[in-house]
Protein backbone atom coordinates (compact mmCIF):
# COMPACT_ATOMS: atom_id res chain seq x y z
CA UNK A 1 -40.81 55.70 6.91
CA UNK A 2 -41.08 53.15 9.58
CA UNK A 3 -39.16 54.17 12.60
CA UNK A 4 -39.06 57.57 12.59
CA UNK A 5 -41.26 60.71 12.47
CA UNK A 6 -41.49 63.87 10.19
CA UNK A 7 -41.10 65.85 13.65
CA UNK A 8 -38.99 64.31 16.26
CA UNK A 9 -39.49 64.98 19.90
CA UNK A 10 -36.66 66.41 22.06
CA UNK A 11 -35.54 62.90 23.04
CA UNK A 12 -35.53 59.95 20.92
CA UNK A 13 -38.93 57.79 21.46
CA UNK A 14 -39.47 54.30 21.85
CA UNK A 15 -39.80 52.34 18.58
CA UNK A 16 -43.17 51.93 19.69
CA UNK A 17 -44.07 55.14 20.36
CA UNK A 18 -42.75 56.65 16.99
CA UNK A 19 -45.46 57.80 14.14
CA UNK A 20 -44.97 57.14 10.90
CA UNK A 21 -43.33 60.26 8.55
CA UNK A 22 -46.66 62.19 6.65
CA UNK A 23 -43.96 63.67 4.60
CA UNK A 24 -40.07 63.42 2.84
CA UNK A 25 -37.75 62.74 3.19
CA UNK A 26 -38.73 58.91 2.54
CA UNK A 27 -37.27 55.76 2.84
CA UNK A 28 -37.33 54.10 -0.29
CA UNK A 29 -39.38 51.35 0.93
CA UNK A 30 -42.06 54.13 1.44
CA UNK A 31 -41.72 55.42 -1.75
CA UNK A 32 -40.46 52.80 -4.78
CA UNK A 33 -41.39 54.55 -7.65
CA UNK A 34 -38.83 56.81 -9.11
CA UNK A 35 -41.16 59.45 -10.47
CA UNK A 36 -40.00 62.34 -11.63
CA UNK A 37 -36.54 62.12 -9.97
CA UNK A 38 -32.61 61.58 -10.69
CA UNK A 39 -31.28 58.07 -9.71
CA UNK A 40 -28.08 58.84 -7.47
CA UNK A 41 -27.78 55.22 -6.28
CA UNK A 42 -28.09 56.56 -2.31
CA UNK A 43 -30.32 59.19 -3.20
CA UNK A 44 -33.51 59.57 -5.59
CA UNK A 45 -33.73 63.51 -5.85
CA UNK A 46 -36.66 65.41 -6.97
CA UNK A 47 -36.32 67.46 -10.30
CA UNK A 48 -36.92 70.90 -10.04
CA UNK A 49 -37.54 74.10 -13.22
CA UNK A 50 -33.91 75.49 -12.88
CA UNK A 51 -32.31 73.23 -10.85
CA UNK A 52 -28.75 72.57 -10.97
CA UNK A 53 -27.46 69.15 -9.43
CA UNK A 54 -23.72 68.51 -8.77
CA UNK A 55 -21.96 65.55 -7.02
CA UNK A 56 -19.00 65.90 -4.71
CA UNK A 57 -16.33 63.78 -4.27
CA UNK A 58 -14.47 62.10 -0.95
CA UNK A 59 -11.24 63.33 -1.64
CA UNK A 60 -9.45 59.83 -1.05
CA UNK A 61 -11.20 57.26 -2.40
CA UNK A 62 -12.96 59.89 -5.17
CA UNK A 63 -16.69 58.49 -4.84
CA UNK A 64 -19.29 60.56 -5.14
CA UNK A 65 -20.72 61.24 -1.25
CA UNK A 66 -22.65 64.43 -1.81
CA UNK A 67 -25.04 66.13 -3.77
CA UNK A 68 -25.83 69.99 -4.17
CA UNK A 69 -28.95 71.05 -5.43
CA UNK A 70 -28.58 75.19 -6.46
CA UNK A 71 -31.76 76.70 -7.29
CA UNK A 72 -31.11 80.69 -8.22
CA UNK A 73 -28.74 81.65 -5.51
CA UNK A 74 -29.25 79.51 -2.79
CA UNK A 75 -27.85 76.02 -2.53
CA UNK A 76 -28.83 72.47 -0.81
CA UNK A 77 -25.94 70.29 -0.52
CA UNK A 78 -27.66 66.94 0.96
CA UNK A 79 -25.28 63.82 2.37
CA UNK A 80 -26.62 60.25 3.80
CA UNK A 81 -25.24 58.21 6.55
CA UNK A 82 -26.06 55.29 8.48
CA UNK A 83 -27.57 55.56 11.52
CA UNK A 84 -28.66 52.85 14.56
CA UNK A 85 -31.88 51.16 14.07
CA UNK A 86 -33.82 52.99 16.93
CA UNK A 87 -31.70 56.42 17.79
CA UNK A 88 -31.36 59.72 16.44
CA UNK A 89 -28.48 60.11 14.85
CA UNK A 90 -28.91 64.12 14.56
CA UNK A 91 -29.55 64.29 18.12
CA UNK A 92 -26.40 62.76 19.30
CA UNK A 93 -24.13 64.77 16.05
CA UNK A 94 -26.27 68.14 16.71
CA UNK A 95 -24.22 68.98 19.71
CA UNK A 96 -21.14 68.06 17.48
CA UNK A 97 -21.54 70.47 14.37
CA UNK A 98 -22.06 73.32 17.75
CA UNK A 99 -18.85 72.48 19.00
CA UNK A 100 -16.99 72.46 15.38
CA UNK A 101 -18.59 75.43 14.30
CA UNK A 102 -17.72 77.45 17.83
CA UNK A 103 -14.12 75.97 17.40
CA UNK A 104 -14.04 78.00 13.86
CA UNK A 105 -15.30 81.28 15.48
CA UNK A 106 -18.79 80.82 14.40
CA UNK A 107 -21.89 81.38 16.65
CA UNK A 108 -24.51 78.64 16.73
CA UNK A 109 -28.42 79.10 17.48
CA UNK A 110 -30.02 75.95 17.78
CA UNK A 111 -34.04 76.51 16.77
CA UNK A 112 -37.18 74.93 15.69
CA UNK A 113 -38.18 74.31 12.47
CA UNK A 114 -39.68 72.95 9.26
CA UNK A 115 -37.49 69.56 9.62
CA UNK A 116 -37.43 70.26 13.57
CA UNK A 117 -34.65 71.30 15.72
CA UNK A 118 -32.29 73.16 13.25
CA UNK A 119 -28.84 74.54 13.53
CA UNK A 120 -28.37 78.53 12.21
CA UNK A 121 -24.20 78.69 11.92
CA UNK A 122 -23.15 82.14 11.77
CA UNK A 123 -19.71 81.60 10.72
CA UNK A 124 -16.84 84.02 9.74
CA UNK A 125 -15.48 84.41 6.14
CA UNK A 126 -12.87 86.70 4.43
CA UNK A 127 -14.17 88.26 1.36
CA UNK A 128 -12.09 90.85 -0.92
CA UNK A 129 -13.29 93.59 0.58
CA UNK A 130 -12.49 92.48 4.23
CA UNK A 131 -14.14 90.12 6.73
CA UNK A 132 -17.57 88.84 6.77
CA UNK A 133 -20.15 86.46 7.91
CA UNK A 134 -21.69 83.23 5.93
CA UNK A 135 -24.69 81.70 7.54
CA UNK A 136 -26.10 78.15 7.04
CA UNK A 137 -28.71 76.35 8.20
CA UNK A 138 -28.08 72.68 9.29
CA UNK A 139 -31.10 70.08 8.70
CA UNK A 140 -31.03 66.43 10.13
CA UNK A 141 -33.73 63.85 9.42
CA UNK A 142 -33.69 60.29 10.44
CA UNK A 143 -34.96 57.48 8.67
CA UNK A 144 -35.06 53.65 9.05
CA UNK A 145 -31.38 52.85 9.89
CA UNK A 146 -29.85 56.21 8.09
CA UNK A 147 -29.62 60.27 8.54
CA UNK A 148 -29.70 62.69 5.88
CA UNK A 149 -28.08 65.65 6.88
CA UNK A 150 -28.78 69.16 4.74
CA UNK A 151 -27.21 72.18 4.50
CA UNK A 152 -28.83 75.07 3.01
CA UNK A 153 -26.43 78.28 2.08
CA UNK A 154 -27.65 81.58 0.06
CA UNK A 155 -30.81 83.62 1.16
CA UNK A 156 -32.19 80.16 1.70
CA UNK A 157 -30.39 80.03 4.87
CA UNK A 158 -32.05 83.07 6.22
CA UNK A 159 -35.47 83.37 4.45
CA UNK A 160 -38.30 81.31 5.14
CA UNK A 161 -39.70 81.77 1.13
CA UNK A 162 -36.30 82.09 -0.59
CA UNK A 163 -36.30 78.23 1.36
CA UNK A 164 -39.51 77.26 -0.26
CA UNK A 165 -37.98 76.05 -3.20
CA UNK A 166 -35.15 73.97 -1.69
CA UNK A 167 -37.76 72.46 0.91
CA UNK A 168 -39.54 70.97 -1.01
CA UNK A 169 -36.67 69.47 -2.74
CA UNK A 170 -35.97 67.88 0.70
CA UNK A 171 -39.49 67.06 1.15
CA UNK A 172 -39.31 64.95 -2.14
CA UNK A 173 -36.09 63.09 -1.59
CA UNK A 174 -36.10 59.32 -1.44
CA UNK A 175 -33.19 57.28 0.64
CA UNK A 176 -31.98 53.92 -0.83
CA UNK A 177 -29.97 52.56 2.29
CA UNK A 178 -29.46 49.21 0.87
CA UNK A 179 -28.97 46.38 3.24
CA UNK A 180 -25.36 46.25 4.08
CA UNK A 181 -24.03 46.43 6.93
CA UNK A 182 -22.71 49.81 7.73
CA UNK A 183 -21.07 51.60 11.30
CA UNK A 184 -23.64 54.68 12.41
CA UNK A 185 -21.86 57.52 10.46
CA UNK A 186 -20.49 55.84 7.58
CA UNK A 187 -21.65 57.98 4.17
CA UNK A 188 -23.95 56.48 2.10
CA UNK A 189 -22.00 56.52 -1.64
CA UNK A 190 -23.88 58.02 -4.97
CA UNK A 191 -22.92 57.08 -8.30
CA UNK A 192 -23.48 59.39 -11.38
CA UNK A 193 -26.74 58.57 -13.07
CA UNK A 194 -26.70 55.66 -15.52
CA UNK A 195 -23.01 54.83 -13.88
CA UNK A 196 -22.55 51.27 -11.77
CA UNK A 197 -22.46 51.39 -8.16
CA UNK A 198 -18.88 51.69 -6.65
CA UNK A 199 -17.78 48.63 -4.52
CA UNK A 200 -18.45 48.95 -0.80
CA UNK A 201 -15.22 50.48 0.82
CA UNK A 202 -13.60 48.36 3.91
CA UNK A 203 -13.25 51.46 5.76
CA UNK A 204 -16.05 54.66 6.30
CA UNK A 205 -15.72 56.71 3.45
CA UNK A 206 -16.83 60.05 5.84
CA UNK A 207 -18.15 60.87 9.05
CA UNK A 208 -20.30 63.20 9.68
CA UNK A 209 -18.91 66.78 10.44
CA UNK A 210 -18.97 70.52 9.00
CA UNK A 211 -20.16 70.98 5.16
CA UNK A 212 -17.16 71.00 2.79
CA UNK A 213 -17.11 71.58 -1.04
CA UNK A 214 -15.47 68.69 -2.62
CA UNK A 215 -15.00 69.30 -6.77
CA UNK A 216 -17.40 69.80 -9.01
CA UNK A 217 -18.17 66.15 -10.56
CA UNK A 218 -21.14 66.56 -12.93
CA UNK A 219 -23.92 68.68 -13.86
CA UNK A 220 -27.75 67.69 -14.85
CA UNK A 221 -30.02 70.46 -15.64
């Protein structure tokens, strides 16, 4: 993956000092073949036996700018962005998502874990029979000039083998970053398999932030 390790350190390291990734997600550059994946333009996502894939849209500009990967009942909804050449983008947004999340009423544990440091969002939620809490576990990884950011919901969120699944979904997936020239935080677009790529926007089509459900755009089983 070039710059950046499977397991970051605490603080971002030298570009000298960083290993290269033993495991996904990959750059593509690391990884060309398609393989048994779907073609998302941004992303190259690794098929899975049940696996239901659906793209969500930026609600302006209507381009596709995340993906959710539902597996039984737990969820993966996975979004790109570009990042600097040598920092960690999920370092410097971690403290972010804490803050936003806090602002909502939700309590925040930040942890180790498979991806390293996580974020476990406890956050509050009104259900028909009263009030409630959702948690979700926030992933970061960097890569070679981009971050994908993950955000598993369901009893993936809170079980290590409900997770499995899902993991290894994010293990598998492949990041197409392209060569344009992109601001740190701008979203990496997908396009609906088989479609043509949209035209790059003059202005960030996202930033990164809390998860929210855009509509439902397509469906590939």
């Amino acid at each position: 993956m070039g710059l950046f390790s499977r397991r970051r350190p605490e603080v971002a390291q030298s570009e000298e000092e960083i290993e290269p990734a033993t495991s996904g997600p990959w750059d593509v550059e690391d990884k060309p073949s398609l393989g048994n994946r779907v073609d998302l333009g941004a992303f190259r996502i690794p098929k899975r036996p049940g696996m239901t894939l659906r793209l969500e849209l930026e609600r302006t500009s209507r381009v596709p700018v995340a993906a959710t990967v539902t597996i039984g009942d737990s969820a993966l909804q996975l979004q790109a962005f570009a990042a600097p050449r040598t920092a960690s983008l999920w370092e410097e947004i971690r403290p972010e998502l804490v803050a936003s999340a806090k602002e909502a009423g939700g309590q925040v544990d930040d942890v180790p874990g498979e991806f390293g440091r996580e974020l476990i969002a406890h956050m509050p939620v009104t259900t028909p029979g009263g009030s409630g809490t959702r948690t979700v576990r926030f992933v970061g990884v960097d890569g070679p000039r981009w971050m994908v950011r993950a955000v598993f919901s369901g009893p993936a969120a809170v079980n290590t083998e409900a997770a499995e699944e899902l993991e290894s979904v994010l293990h598998g997936l492949v990041v197409v970053r392209g060569t344009q020239a992109r601001p740190p935080r701008e979203v990496l677009p997908l396009t609906v398999p088989g479609s043509t790529p949209a035209p790059a926007a003059d202005e960030p089509s996202g930033a990164v932030g809390a998860p929210k459900r855009g509509p439902e755009m397509t469906e590939t089983r």
